[in-house]
C-alpha atoms as a PDB file:
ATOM      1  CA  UNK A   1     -18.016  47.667  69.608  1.00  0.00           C
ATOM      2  CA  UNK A   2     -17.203  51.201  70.280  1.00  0.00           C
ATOM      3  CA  UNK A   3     -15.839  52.775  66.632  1.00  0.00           C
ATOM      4  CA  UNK A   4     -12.225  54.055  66.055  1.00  0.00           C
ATOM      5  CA  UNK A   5     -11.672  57.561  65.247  1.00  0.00           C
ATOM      6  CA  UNK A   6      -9.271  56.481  62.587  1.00  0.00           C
ATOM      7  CA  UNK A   7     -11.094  55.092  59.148  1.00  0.00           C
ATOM      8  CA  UNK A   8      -8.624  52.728  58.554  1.00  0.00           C
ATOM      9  CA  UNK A   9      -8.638  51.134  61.898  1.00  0.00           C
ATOM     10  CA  UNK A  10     -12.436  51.461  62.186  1.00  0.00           C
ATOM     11  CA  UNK A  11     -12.694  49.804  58.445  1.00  0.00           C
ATOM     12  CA  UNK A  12     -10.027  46.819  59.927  1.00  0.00           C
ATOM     13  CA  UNK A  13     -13.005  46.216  63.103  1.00  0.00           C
ATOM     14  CA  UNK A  14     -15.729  46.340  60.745  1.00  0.00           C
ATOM     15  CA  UNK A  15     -14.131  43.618  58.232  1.00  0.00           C
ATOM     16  CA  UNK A  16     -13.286  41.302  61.644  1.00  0.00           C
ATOM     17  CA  UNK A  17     -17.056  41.885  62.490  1.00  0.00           C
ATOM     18  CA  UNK A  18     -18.113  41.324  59.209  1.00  0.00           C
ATOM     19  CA  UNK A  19     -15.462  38.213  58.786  1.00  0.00           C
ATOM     20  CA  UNK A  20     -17.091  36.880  61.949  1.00  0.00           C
ATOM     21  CA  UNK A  21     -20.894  37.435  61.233  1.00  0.00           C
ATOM     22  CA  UNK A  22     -19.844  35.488  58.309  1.00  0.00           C
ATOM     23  CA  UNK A  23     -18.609  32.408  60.127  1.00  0.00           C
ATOM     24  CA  UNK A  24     -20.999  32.024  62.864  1.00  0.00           C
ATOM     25  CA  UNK A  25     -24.275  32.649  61.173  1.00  0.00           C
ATOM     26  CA  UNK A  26     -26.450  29.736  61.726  1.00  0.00           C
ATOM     27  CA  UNK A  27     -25.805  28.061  58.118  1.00  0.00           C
ATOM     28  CA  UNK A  28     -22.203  28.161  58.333  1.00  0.00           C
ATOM     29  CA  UNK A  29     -21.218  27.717  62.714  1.00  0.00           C
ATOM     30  CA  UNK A  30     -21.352  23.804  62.319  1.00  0.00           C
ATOM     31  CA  UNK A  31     -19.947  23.374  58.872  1.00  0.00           C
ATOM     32  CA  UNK A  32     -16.540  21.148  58.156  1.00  0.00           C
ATOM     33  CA  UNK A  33     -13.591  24.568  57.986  1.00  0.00           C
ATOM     34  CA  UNK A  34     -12.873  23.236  55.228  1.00  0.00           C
ATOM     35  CA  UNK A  35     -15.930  23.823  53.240  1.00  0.00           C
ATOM     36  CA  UNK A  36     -16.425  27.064  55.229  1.00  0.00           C
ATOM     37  CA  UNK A  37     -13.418  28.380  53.754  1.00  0.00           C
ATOM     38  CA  UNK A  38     -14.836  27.145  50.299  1.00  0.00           C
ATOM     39  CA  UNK A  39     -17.682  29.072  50.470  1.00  0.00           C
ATOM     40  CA  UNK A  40     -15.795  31.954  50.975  1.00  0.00           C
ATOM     41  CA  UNK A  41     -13.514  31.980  48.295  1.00  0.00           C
ATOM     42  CA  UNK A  42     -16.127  30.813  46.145  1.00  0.00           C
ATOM     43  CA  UNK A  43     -18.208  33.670  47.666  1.00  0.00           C
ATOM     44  CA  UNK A  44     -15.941  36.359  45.552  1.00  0.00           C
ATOM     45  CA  UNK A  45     -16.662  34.402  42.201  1.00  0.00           C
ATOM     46  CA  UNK A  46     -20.225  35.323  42.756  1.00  0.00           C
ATOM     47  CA  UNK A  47     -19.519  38.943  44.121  1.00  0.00           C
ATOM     48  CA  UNK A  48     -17.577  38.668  40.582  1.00  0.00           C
ATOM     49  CA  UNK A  49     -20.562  37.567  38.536  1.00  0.00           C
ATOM     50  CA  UNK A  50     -22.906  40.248  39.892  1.00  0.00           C
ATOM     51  CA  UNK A  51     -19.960  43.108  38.387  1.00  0.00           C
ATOM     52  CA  UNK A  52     -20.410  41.347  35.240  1.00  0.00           C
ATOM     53  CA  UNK A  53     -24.346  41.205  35.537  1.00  0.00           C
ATOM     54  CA  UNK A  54     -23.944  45.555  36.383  1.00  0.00           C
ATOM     55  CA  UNK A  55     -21.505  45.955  33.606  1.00  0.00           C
ATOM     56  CA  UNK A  56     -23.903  44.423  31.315  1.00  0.00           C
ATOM     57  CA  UNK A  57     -26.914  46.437  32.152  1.00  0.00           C
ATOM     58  CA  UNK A  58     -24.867  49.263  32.569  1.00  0.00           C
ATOM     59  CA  UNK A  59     -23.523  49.062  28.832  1.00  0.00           C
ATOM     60  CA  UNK A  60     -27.110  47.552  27.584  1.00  0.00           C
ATOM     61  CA  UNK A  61     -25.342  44.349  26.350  1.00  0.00           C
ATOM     62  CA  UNK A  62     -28.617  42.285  26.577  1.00  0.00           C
ATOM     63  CA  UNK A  63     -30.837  43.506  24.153  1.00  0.00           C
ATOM     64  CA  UNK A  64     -34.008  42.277  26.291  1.00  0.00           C
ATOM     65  CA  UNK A  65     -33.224  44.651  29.024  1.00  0.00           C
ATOM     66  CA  UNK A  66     -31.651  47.732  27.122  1.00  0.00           C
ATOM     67  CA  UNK A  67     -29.469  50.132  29.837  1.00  0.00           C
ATOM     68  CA  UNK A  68     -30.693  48.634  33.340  1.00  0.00           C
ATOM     69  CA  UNK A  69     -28.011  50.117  35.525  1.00  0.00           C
ATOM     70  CA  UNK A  70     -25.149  52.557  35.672  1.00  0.00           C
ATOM     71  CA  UNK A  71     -21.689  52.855  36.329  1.00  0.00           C
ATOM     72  CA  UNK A  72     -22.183  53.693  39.872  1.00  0.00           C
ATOM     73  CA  UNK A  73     -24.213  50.068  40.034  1.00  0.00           C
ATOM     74  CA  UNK A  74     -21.211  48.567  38.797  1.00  0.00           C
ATOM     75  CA  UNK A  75     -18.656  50.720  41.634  1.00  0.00           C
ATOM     76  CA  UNK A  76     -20.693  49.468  44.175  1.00  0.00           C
ATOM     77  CA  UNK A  77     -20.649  46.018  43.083  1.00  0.00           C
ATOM     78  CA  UNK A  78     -16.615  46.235  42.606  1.00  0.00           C
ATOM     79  CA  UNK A  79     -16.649  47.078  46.558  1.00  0.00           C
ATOM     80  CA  UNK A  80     -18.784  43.831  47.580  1.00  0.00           C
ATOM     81  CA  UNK A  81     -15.826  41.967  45.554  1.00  0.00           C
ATOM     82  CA  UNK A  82     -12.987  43.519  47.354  1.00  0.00           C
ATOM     83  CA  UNK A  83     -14.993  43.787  50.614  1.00  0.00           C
ATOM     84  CA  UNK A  84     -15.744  39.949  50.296  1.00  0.00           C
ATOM     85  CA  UNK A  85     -12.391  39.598  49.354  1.00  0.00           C
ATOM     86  CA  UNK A  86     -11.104  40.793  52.107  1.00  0.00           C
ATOM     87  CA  UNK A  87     -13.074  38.928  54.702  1.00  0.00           C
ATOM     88  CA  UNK A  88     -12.255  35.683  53.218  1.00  0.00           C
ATOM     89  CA  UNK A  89      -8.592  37.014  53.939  1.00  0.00           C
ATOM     90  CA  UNK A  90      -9.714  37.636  57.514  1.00  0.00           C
ATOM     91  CA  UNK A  91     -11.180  34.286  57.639  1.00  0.00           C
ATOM     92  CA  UNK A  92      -8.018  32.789  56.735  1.00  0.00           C
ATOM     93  CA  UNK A  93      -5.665  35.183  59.070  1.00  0.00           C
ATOM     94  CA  UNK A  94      -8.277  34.015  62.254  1.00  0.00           C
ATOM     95  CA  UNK A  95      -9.732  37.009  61.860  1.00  0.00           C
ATOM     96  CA  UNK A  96      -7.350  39.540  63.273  1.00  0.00           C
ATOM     97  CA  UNK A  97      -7.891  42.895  62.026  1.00  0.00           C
ATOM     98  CA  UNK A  98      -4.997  42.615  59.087  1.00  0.00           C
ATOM     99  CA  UNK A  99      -6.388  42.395  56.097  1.00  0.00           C
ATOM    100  CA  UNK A 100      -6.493  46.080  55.188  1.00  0.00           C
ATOM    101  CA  UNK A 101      -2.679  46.339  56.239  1.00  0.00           C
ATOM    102  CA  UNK A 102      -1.975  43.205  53.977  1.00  0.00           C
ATOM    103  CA  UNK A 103      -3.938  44.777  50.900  1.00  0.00           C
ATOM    104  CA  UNK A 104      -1.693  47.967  51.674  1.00  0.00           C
ATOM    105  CA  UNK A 105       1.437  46.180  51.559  1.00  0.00           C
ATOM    106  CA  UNK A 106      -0.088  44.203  47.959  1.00  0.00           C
ATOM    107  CA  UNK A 107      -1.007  47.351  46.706  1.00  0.00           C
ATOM    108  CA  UNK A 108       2.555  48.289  47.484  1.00  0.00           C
ATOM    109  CA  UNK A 109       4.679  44.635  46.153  1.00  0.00           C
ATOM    110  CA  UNK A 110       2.058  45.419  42.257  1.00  0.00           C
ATOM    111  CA  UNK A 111       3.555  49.329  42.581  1.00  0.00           C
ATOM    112  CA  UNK A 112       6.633  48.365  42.971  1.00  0.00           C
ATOM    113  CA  UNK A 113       6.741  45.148  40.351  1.00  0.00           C
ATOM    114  CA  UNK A 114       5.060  47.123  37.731  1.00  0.00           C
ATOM    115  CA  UNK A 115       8.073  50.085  37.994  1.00  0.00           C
ATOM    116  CA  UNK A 116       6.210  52.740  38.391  1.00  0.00           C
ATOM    117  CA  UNK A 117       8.305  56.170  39.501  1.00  0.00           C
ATOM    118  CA  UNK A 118       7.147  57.039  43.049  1.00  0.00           C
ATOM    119  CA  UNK A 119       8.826  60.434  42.739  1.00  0.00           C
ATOM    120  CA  UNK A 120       6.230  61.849  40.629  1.00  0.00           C
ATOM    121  CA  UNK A 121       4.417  65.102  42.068  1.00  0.00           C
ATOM    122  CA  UNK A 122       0.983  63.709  42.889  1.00  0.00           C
ATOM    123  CA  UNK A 123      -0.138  67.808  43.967  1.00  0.00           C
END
């Protein structure tokens, strides 16, 4: 695949090609699309569980391990979440490149519910 100048188009390709490495690895190609689709929503809960796990050692909640990782370990493991996220939505769409565009018009339908004044000066 030759990459897109844009980042936002080039970011919609990679989640497809992600989306469909996903699919058609050799543990998942001949499972029920049913379950497939199970393991990828259930994929975020544990994409979830590894923030919590980061959080943890970033805040030295276990006592065993002390301070075992840092804010930045829990960024990055926020990302895998909404990058898992949204290849299970490109799983469900037939992976079609609009998953980005559909987070940008959620992002959008939460700004708008929540009332928040757009005509602020963001400069």
């Amino acid at each position: 695949m030759t990459l897109a100048a844009d980042p936002t188009t080039r970011a919609a390709h990679q989640l497809v090609d992600l989306s469909n490495w996903f699919d058609t690895s050799p543990a998942n190609a001949a499972r029920d699309p049913e379950a497939l689709t199970w393991i990828r929503v259930t994929k975020i809960a544990e994409e979830a569980g590894e923030v919590v796990d980061a959080m943890n050692g970033a805040t030295g909640a276990n006592p065993r391990k002390g301070v075992c990782a840092t804010m930045d370990n829990v960024k990055k493991e926020l990302l895998d979440v909404a990058v898992t996220a949204l290849g299970a939505v490109e799983h469900l769409d037939g992976a079609q490149g609009r998953s980005l565009a559909a987070l940008f018009d959620h992002i959008a339908a939460v700004h708008r519910r929540a009332g928040i004044d757009t005509t602020a000066d963001r400069s």
